[in-house]
C-alpha atoms as a PDB file:
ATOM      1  CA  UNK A   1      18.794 -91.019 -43.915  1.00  0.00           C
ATOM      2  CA  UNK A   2      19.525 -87.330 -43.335  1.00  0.00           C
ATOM      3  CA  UNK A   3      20.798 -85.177 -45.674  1.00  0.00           C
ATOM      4  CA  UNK A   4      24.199 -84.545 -43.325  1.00  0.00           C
ATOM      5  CA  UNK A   5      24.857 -88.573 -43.746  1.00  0.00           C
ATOM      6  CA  UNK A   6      25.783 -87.597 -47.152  1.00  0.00           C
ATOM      7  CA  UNK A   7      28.558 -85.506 -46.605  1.00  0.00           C
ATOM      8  CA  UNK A   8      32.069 -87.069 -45.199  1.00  0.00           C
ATOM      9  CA  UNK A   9      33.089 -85.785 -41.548  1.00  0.00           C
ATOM     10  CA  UNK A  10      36.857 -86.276 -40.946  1.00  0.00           C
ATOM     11  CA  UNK A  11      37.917 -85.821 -36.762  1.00  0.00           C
ATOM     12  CA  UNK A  12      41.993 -85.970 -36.716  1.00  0.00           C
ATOM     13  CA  UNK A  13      44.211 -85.329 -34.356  1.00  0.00           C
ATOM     14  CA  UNK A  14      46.270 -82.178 -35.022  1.00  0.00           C
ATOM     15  CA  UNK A  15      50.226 -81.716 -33.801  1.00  0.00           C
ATOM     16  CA  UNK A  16      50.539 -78.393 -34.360  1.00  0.00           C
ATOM     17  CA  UNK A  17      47.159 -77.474 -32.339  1.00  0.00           C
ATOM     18  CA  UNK A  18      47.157 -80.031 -30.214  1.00  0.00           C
ATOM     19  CA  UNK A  19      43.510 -81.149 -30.223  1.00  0.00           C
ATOM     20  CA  UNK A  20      41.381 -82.796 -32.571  1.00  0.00           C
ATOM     21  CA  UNK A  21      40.450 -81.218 -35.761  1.00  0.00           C
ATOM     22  CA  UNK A  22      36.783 -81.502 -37.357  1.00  0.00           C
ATOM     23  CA  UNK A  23      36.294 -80.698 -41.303  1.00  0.00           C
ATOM     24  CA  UNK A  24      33.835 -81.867 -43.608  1.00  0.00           C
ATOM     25  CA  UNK A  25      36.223 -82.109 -47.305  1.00  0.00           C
ATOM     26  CA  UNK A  26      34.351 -81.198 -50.122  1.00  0.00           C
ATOM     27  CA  UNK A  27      30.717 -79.268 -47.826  1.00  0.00           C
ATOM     28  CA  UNK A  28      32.213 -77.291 -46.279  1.00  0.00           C
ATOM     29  CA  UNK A  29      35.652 -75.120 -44.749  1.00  0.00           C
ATOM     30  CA  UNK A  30      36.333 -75.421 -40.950  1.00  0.00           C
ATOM     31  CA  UNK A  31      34.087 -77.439 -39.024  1.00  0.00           C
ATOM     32  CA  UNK A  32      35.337 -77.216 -35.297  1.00  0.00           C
ATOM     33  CA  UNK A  33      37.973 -78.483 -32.454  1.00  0.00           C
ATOM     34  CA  UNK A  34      38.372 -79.852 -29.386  1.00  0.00           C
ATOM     35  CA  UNK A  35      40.188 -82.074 -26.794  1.00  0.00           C
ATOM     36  CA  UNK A  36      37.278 -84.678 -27.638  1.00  0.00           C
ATOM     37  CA  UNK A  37      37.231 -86.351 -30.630  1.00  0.00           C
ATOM     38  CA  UNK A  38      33.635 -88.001 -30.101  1.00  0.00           C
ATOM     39  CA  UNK A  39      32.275 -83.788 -28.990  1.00  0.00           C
ATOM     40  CA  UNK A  40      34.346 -82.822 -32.146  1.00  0.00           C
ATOM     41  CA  UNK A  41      32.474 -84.833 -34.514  1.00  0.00           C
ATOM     42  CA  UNK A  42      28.992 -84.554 -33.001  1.00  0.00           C
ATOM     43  CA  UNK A  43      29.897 -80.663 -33.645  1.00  0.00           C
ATOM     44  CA  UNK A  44      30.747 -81.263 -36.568  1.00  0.00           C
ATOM     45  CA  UNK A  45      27.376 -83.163 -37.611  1.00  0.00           C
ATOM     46  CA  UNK A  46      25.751 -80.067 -36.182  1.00  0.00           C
ATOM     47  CA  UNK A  47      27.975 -77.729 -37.997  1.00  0.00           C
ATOM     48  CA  UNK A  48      26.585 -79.398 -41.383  1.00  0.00           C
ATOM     49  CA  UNK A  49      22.988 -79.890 -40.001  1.00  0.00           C
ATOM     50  CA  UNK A  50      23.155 -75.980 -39.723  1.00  0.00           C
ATOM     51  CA  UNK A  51      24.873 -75.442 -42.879  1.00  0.00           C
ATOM     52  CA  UNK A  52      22.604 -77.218 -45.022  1.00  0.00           C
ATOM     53  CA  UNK A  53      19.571 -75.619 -43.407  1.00  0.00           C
ATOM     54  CA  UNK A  54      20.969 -72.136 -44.314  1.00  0.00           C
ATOM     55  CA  UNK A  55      21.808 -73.273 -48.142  1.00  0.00           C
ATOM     56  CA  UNK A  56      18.049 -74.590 -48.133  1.00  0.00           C
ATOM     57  CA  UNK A  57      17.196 -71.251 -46.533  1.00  0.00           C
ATOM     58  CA  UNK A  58      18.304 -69.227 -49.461  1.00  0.00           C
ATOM     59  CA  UNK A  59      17.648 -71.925 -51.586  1.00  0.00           C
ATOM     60  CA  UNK A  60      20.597 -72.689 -52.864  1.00  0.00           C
ATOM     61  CA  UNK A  61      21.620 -75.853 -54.119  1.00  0.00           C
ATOM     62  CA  UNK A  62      23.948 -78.122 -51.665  1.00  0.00           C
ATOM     63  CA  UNK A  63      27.393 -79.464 -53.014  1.00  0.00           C
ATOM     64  CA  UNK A  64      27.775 -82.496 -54.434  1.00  0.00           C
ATOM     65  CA  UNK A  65      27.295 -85.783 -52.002  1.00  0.00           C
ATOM     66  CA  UNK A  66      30.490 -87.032 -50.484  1.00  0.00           C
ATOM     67  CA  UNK A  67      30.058 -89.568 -48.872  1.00  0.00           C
ATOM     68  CA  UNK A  68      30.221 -92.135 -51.155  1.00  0.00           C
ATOM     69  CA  UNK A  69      33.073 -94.925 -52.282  1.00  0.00           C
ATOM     70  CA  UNK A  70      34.921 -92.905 -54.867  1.00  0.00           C
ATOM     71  CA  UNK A  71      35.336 -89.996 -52.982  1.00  0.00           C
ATOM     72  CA  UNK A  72      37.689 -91.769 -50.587  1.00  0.00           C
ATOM     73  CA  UNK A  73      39.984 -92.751 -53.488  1.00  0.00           C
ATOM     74  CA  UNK A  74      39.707 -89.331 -54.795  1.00  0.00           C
ATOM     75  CA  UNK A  75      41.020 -88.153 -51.507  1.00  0.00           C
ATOM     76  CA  UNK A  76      43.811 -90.754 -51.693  1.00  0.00           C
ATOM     77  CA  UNK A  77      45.087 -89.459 -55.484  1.00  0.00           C
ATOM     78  CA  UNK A  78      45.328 -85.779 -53.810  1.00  0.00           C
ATOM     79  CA  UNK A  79      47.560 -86.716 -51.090  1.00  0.00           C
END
């Protein structure tokens, strides 16, 4: 598995922009956007790819994992 399956992706659709928003909650802030919500998230996959090369690069380590069960219910007590 690559390290970038670890971290949650989230593509929504966004009223006031009026495209689809990419964001990976918890990695990283922004992430991209698009009219595409299938080219949003694979730039969003590349966005983290990159992202975790670079904290690798100055070997830093990477935030916690997020993909995982309870992170989904910790989103939910948030909103």
């Amino acid at each position: 598995m690559k390290d970038s399956a670890k971290y949650v992706k989230i593509v929504e659709w966004s009223e006031e922009d009026q495209c689809y928003v990419g964001s990976a909650p918890g990695f990283m802030f922004g992430g991209g956007d698009g009219s595409d919500h299938k080219q949003v998230f694979d730039e969003l996959c590349q966005a983290v790819e990159v992202a975790i090369e670079l904290y690798r690069h100055d070997r830093e380590p990477l935030p916690p994992i997020t993909a995982v069960r309870d992170f989904a219910t910790r989103l939910q007590d948030v909103a």
